[in-house]
Protein backbone atom coordinates (compact mmCIF):
# COMPACT_ATOMS: atom_id res chain seq x y z
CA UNK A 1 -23.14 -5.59 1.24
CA UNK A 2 -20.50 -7.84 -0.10
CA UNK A 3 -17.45 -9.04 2.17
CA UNK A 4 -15.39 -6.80 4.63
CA UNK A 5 -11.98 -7.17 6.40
CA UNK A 6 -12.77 -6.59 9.99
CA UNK A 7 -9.98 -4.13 11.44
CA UNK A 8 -8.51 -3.78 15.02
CA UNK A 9 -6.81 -0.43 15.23
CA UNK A 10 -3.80 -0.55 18.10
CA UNK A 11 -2.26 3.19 19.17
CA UNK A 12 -1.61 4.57 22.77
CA UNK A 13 -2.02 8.10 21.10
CA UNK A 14 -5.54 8.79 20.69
CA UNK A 15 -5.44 11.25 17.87
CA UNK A 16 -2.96 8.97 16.02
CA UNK A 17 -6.19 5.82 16.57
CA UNK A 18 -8.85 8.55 15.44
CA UNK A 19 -7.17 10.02 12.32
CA UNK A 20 -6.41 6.56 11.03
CA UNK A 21 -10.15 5.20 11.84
CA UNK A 22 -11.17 8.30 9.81
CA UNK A 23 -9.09 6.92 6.94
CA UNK A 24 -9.86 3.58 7.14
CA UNK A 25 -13.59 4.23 7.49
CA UNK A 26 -13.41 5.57 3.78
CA UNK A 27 -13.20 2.16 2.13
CA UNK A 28 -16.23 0.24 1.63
CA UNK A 29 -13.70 -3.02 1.98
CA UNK A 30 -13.00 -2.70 5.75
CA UNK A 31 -15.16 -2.09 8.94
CA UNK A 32 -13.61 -1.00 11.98
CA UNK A 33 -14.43 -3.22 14.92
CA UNK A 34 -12.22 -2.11 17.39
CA UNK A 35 -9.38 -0.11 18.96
CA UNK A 36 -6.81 -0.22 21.80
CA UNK A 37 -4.07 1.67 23.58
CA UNK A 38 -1.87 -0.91 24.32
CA UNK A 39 -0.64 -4.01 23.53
CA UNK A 40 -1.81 -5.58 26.48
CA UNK A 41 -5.50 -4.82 25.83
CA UNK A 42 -5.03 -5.35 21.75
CA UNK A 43 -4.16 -9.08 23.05
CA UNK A 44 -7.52 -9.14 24.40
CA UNK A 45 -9.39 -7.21 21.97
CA UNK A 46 -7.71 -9.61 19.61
CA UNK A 47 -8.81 -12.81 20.99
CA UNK A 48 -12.68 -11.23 21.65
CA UNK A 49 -12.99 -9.81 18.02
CA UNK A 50 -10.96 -12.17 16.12
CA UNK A 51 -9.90 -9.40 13.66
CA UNK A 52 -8.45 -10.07 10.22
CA UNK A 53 -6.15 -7.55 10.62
CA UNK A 54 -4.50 -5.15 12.97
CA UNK A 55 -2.96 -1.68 12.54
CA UNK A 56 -0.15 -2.04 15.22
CA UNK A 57 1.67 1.52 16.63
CA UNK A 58 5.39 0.41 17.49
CA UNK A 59 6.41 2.32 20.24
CA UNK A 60 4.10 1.95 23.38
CA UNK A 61 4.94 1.65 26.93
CA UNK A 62 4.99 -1.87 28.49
CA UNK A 63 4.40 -3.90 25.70
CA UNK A 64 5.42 -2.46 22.51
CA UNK A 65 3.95 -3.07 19.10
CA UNK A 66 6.89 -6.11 18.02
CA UNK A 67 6.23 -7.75 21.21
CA UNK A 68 2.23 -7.89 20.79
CA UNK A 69 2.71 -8.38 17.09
CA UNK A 70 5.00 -11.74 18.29
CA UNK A 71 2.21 -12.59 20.90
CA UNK A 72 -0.69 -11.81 18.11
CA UNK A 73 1.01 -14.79 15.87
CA UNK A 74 0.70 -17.04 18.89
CA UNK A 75 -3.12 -16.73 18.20
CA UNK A 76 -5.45 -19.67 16.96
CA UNK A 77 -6.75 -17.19 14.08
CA UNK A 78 -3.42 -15.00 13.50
CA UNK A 79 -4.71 -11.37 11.77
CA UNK A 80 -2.59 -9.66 9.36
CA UNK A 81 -0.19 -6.83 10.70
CA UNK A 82 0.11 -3.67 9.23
CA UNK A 83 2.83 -1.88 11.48
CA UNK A 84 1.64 1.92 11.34
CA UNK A 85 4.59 4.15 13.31
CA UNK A 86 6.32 7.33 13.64
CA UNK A 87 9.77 5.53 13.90
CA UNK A 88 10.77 4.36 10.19
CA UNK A 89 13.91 2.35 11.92
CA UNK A 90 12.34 -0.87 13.17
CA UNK A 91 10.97 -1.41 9.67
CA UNK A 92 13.69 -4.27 8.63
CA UNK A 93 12.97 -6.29 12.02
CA UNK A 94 9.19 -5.81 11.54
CA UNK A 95 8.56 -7.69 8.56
CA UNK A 96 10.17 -10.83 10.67
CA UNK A 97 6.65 -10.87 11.98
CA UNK A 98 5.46 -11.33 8.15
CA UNK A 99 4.05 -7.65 8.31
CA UNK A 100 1.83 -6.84 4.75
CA UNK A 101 2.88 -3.43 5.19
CA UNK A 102 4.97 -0.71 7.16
CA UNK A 103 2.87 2.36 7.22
CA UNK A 104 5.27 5.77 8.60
CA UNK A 105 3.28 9.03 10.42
CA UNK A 106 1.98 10.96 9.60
CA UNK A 107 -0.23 8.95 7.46
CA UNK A 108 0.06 9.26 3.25
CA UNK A 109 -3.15 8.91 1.96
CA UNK A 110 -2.24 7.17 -1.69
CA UNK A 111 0.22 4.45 0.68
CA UNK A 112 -2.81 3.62 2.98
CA UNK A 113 -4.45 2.65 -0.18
CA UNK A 114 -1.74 0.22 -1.77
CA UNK A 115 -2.01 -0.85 1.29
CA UNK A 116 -5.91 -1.65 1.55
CA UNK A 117 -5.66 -3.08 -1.88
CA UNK A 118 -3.00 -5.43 -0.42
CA UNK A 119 -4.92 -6.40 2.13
CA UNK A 120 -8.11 -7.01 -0.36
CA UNK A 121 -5.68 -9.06 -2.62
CA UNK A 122 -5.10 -11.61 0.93
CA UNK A 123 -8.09 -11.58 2.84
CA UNK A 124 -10.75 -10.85 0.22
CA UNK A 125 -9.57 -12.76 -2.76
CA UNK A 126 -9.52 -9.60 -4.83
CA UNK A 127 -7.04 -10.67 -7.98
CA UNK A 128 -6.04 -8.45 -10.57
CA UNK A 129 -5.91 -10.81 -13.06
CA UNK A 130 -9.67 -11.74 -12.53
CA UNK A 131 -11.00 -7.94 -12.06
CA UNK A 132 -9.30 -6.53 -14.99
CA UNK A 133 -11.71 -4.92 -17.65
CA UNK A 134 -10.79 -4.42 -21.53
CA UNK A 135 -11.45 -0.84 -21.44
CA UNK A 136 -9.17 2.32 -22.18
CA UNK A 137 -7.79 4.73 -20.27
CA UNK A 138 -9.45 8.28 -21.17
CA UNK A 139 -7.40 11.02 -20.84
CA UNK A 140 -6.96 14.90 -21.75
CA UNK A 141 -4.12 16.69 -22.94
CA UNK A 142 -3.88 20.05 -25.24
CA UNK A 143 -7.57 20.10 -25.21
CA UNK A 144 -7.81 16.54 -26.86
CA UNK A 145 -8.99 13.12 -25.49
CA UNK A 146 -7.29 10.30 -25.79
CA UNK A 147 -7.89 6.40 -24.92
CA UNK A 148 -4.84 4.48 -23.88
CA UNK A 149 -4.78 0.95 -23.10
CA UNK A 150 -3.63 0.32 -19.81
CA UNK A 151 -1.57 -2.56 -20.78
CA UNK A 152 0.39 -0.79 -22.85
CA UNK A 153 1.41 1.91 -19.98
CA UNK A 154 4.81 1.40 -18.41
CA UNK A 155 4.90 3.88 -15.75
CA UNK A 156 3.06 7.34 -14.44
CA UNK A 157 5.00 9.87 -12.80
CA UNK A 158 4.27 13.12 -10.63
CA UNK A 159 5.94 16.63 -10.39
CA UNK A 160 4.88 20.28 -9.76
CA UNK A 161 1.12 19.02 -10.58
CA UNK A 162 1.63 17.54 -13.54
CA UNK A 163 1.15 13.80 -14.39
CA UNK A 164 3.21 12.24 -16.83
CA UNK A 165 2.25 9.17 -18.43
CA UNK A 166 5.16 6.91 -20.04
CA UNK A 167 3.87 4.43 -22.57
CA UNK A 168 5.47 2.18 -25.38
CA UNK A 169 5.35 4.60 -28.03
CA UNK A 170 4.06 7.81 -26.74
CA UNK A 171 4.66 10.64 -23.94
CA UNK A 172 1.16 12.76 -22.17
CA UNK A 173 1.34 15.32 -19.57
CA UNK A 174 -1.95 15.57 -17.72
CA UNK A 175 -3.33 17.78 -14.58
CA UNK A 176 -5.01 14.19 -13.34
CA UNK A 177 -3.49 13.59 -9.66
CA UNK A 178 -1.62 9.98 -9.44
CA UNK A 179 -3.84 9.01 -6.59
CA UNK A 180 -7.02 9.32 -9.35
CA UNK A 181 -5.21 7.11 -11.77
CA UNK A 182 -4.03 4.63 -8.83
CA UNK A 183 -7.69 3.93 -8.00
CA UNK A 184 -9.00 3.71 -12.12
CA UNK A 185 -5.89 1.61 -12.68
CA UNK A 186 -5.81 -0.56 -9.07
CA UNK A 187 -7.21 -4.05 -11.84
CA UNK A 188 -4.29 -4.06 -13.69
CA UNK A 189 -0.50 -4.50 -12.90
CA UNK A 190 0.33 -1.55 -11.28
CA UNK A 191 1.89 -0.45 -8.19
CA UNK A 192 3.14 2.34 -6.54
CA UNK A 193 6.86 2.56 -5.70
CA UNK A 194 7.12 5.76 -4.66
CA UNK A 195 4.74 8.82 -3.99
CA UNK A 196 5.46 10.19 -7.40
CA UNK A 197 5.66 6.74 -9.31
CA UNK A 198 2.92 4.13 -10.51
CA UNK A 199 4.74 1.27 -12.78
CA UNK A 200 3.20 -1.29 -14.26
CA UNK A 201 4.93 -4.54 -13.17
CA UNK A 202 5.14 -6.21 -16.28
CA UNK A 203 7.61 -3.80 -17.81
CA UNK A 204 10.01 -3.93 -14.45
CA UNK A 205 13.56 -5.07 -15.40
CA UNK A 206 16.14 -5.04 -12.85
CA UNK A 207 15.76 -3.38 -9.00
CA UNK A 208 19.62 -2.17 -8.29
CA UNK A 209 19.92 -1.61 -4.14
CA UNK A 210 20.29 2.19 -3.99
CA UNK A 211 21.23 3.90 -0.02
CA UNK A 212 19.06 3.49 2.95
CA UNK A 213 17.00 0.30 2.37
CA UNK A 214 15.95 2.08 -1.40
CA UNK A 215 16.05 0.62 -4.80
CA UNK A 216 16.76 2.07 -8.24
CA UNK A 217 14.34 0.35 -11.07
CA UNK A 218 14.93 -0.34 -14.49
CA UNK A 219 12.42 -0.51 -17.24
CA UNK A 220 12.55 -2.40 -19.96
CA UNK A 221 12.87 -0.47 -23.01
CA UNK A 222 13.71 3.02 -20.65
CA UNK A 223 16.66 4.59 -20.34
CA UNK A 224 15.88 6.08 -16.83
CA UNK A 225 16.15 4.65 -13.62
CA UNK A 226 13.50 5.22 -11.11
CA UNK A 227 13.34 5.65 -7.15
CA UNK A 228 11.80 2.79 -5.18
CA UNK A 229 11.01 4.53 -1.71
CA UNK A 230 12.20 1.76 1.12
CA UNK A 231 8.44 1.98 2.55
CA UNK A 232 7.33 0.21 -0.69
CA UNK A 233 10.39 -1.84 -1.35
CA UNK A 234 9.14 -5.08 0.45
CA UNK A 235 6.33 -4.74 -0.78
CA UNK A 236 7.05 -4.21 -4.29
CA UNK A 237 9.88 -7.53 -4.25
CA UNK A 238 6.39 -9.72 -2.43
CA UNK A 239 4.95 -8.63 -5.49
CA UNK A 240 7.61 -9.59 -8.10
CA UNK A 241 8.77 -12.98 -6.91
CA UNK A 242 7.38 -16.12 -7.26
């Protein structure tokens, strides 16, 4: 078994710790070694377990999740936070505490795993650059099979079932779900900016502030702009800058 992110899972709702456990037990990449109800004991569980990362519920009585994320960094090995909450207004003063993510109930499946890949990229070493394969892309449209080369897609998008796939010369529509071509694609330069975009980074032009902590993208050599969901906005600017 090759390396694993060890995982402290923080939630004074029970179901809310269970459901995401379930989630989280479905990557090979992470093992679960713990969970608590409060931030008191996740100060404790932290210091016994010495997780790499936490999954840290905001609102909780006494000591809420900012407060033990603030007394987590105080640590002598600090884990990474991943704020997961119900509340999508304490995002801005959340990533003070140098959050990797901001993850809203109740829980999407394809953010979880930009997340987890995140989260390989820092503790695990996992680089795109050095994973990255030279094969194509196989997919089926009209009855006929074609092999794209990922490099040359510059974004997938996803309405009413159907998966469209924007490259520099050519236009597919596929039934293939997003999520499928996230996890094929998760070696290369892509990154989802919204739950019905995947854009690969090296075509991104210009991010335009939009309304409520949102962006508008710009592709180079597109007309159209695209929705950056505020969820993936810090994410996506960690990614871009130097």
């Amino acid at each position: 078994m090759g390396k694993v992110m060890r995982i402290l899972v923080v939630d004074d709702e029970r179901y809310s710790r269970e459901e995401l456990i379930h989630l989280l037990n479905g990557y090979p990449s992470i093992q679960v070694v713990g969970e608590a109800d409060s931030g008191e004991q996740a100060i404790i569980k932290a210091v016994k377990l010495q997780p790499d990362a936490v999954f840290l519920d905001i609102e909780m009585p006494r000591l809420n999740g900012l407060e033990t994320a603030k007394s987590l960094m105080e640590l002598k090995k600090v884990p990474k936070i991943v704020f997961a909450t119900a509340y999508p207004q304490f995002g801005a003063e959340a990533f003070r505490y140098q959050a990797v993510d901001y993850l809203l109930k109740p829980f999407d499946e394809d953010q979880l795993s930009e997340t987890v890949h995140r989260l390989n990229n820092l503790l695990l070493g996992v680089s795109f650059e050095k994973t990255a394969s030279s094969g194509k892309l196989a997919i089926e449209e009209d009855g006929e099979i074609y092999y794209l080369d990922p490099n040359e897609i510059i974004y997938l998008s996803r309405e009413e079932k159907v998966t469209k796939i924007v490259t520099t010369d050519k236009e597919y529509e596929v039934k293939t779900s997003l999520k499928d071509f996230e996890a094929k694609l998760h070696h290369y330069h892509f990154f989802r900016i919204h739950k019905s975009y995947l854009v690969h980074l090296d075509y991104v032009k210009r991010l335009t502030p939009w309304f409520n902590g949102a962006y508008q993208l710009e592709i180079t050599g597109r007309n159209e702009l695209l929705s950056v969901s505020r969820n993936y906005a810090k994410a996506l600017r960690a990614r871009l800058e130097i």
